[in-house]
Protein backbone atom coordinates (compact mmCIF):
# COMPACT_ATOMS: atom_id res chain seq x y z
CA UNK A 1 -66.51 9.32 -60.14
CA UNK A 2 -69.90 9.75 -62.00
CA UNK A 3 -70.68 11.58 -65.17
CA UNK A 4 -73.64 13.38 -62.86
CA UNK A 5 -72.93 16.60 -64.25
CA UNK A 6 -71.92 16.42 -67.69
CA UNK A 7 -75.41 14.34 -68.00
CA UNK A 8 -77.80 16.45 -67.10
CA UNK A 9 -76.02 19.33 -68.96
CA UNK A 10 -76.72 16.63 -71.80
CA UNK A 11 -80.37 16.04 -70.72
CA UNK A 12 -80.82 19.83 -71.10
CA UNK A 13 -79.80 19.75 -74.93
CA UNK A 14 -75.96 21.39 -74.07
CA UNK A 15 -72.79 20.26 -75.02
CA UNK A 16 -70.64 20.48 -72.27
CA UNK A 17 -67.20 20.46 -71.18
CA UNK A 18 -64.56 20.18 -68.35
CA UNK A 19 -61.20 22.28 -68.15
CA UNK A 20 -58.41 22.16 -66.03
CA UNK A 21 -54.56 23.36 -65.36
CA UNK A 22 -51.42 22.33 -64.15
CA UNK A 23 -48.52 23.69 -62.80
CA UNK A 24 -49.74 27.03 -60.76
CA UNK A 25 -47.43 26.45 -57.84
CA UNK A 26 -44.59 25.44 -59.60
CA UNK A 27 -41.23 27.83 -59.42
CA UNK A 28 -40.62 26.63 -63.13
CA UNK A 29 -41.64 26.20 -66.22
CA UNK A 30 -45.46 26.71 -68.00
CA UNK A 31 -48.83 26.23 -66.79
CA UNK A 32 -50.99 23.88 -68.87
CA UNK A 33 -54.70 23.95 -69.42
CA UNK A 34 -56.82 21.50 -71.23
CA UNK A 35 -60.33 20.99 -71.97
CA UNK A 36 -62.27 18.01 -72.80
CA UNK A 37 -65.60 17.41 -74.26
CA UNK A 38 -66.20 13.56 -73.98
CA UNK A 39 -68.42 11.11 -74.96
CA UNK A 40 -70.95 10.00 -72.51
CA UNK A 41 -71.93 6.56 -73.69
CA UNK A 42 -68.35 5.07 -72.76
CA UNK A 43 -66.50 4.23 -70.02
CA UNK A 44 -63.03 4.96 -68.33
CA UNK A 45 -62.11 2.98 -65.50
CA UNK A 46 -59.82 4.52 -62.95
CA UNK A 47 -60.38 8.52 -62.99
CA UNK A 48 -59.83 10.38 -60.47
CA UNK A 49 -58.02 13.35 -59.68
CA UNK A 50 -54.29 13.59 -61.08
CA UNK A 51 -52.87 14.29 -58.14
CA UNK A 52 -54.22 10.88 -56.39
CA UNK A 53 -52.96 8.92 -58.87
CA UNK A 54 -49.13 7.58 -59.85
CA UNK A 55 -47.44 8.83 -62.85
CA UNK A 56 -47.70 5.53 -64.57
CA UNK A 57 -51.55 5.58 -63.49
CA UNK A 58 -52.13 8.92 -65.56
CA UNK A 59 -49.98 7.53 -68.65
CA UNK A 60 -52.29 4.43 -69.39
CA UNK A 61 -55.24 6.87 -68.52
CA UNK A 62 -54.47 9.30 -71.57
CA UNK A 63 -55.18 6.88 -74.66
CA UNK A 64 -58.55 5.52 -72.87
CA UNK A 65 -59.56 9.41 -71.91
CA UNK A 66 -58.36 10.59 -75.94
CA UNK A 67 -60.20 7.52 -77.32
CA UNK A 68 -63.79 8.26 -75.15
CA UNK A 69 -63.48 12.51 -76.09
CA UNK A 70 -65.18 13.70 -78.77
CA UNK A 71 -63.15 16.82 -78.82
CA UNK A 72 -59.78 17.89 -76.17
CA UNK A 73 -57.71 20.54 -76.82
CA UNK A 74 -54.02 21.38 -74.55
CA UNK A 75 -52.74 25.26 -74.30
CA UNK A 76 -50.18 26.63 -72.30
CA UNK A 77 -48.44 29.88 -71.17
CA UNK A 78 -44.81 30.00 -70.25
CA UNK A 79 -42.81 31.53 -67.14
CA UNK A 80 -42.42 34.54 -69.33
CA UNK A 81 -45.78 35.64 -69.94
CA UNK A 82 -46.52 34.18 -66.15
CA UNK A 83 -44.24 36.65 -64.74
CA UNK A 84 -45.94 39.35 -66.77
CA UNK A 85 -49.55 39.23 -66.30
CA UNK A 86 -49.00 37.12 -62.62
CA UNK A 87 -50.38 33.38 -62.08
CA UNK A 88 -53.70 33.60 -61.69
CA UNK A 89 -54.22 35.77 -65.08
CA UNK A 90 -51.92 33.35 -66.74
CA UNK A 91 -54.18 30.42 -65.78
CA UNK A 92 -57.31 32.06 -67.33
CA UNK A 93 -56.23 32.89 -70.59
CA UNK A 94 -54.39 29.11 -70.58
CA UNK A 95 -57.72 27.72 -70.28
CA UNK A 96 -59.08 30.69 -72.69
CA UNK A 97 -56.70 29.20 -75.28
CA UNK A 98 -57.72 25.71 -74.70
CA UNK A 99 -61.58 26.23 -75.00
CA UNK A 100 -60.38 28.36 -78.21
CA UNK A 101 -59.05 25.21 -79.77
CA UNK A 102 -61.92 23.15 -79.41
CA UNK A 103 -63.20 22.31 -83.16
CA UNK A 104 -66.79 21.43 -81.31
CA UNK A 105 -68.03 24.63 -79.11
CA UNK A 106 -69.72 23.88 -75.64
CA UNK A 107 -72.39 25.59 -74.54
CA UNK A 108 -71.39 24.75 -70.43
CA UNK A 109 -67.83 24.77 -69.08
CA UNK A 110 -67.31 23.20 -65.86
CA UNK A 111 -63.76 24.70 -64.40
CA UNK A 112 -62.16 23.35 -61.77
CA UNK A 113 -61.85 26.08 -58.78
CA UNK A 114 -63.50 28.94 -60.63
CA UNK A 115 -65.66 30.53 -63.23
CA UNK A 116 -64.07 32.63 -65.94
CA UNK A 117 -66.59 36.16 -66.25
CA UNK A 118 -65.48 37.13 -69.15
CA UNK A 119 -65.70 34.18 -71.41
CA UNK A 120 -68.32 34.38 -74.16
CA UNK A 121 -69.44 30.70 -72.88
CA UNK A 122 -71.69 30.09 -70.16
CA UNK A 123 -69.18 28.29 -67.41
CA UNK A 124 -69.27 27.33 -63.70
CA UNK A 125 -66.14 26.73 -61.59
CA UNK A 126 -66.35 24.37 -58.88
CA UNK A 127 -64.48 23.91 -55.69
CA UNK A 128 -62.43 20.69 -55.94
CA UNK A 129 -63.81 20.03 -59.59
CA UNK A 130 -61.74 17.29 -60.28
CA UNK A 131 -62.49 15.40 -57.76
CA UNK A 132 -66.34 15.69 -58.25
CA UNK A 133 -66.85 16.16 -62.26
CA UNK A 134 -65.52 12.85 -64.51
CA UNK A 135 -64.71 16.14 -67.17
CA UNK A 136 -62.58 18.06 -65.28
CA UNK A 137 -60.69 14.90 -63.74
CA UNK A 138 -60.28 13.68 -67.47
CA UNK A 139 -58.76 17.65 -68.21
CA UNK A 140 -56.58 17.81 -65.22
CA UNK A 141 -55.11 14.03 -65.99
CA UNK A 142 -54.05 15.14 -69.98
CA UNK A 143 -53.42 18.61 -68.68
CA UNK A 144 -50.62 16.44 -66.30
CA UNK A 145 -49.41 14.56 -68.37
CA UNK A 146 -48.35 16.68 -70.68
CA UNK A 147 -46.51 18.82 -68.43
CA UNK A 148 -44.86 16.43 -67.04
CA UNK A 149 -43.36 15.61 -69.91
CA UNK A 150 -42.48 19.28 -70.84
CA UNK A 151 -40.77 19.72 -67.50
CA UNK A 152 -39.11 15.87 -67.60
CA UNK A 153 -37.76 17.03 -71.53
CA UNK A 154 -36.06 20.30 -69.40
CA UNK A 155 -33.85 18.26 -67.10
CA UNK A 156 -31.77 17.51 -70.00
CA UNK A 157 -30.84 21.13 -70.54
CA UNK A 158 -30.60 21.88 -66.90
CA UNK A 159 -29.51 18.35 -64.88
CA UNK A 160 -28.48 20.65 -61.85
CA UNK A 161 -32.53 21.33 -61.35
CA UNK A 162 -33.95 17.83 -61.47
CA UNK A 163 -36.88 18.64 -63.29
CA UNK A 164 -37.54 14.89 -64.46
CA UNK A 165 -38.16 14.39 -60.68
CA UNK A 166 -39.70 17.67 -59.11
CA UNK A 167 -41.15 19.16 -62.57
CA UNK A 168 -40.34 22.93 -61.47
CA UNK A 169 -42.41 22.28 -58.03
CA UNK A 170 -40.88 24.12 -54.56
CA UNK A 171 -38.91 21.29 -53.76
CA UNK A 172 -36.22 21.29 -51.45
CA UNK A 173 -33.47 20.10 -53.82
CA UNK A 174 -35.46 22.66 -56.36
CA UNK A 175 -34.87 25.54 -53.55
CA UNK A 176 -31.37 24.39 -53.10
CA UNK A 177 -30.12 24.24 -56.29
CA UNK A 178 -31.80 27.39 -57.32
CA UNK A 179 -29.66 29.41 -54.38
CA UNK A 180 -26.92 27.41 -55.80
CA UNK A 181 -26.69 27.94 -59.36
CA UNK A 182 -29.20 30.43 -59.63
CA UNK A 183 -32.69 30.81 -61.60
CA UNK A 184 -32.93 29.22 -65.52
CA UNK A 185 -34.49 30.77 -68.53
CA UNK A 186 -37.42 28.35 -67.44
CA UNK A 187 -37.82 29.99 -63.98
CA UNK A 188 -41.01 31.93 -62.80
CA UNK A 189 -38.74 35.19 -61.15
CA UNK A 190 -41.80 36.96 -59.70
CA UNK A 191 -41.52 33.39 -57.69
CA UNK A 192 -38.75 33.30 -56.43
């Protein structure tokens, strides 16, 4: 995976960055956006989209993606506010809240799936965007990560669920112990 985009955005005087989010089809727990500004002049070996690559993959990526960024920034929204405002809403003002926290402001965001109209900053989504922009694969990896983590520190307070192995995704187990011992304070109702 090139830097293609993120390049010529650079060539045209912009700062630009990639965002991402975890966690949208997931019957627990929050959705996680990040977004990533990186430096251009180094190198990370190995990125890809998060879902091709093993949990232990993404783990070793996240000092080497930190260490080449010149700004990230992680935001969430919980099952809660989910439930409220419905998924797709929730995932927007995630990223919102990411791009918020960035100490350097982009001029470009590239989002993976989908532009946001209403952000102040001029952004494009793209189709697949972490599989074609070295940004938004870097986003989606510490975006990942970090929920997984989040959903692996859950399974202590609910074993029955087996979040350190499914991470609140429409499992079979997940479906099965949900009819059993019915929906956590973690659970995403308007899913179920």
């Amino acid at each position: 995976m090139r830097h293609y985009l993120e390049r010529k955005a650079k060539k045209e005087g912009l700062i630009v960055a990639g965002c991402d989010e975890v966690g949208r089809g997931c019957l627990a727990g929050p959705v996680v956006a990040c977004c990533v500004i990186l430096d251009l002049k180094k190198r990370i070996k190995g990125v890809k989209d998060s879902k091709e690559l093993k949990p232990k993959e993404r783990e070793k990526l996240v000092p080497k993606i930190k260490s080449c960024c010149l700004d990230y920034s992680l935001a969430l929204v919980g099952n809660k506010k989910i439930d409220e405002i419905n998924i797709k809403e929730a995932t927007i003002l995630a990223m919102k809240k990411a791009i918020s926290r960035l100490k350097i402001k982009p001029n470009l965001i590239l989002i993976d799936g989908f532009n946001i109209p209403d952000l102040e900053i001029k952004n494009i989504g793209i189709i697949k965007g972490d599989k074609k922009v070295f940004s938004i694969a870097c986003a989606s990896i510490l975006a990942k990560v970090c929920r997984d983590k989040i959903m692996t520190k859950f399974h202590q307070y609910f074993p029955n669920y087996l979040f350190y192995k499914n991470k609140g995704y429409p499992t079979t187990a997940h479906r099965k112990a949900i009819k059993k011992y019915g929906p956590t304070v973690l659970h995403r109702l308007s899913f179920l």
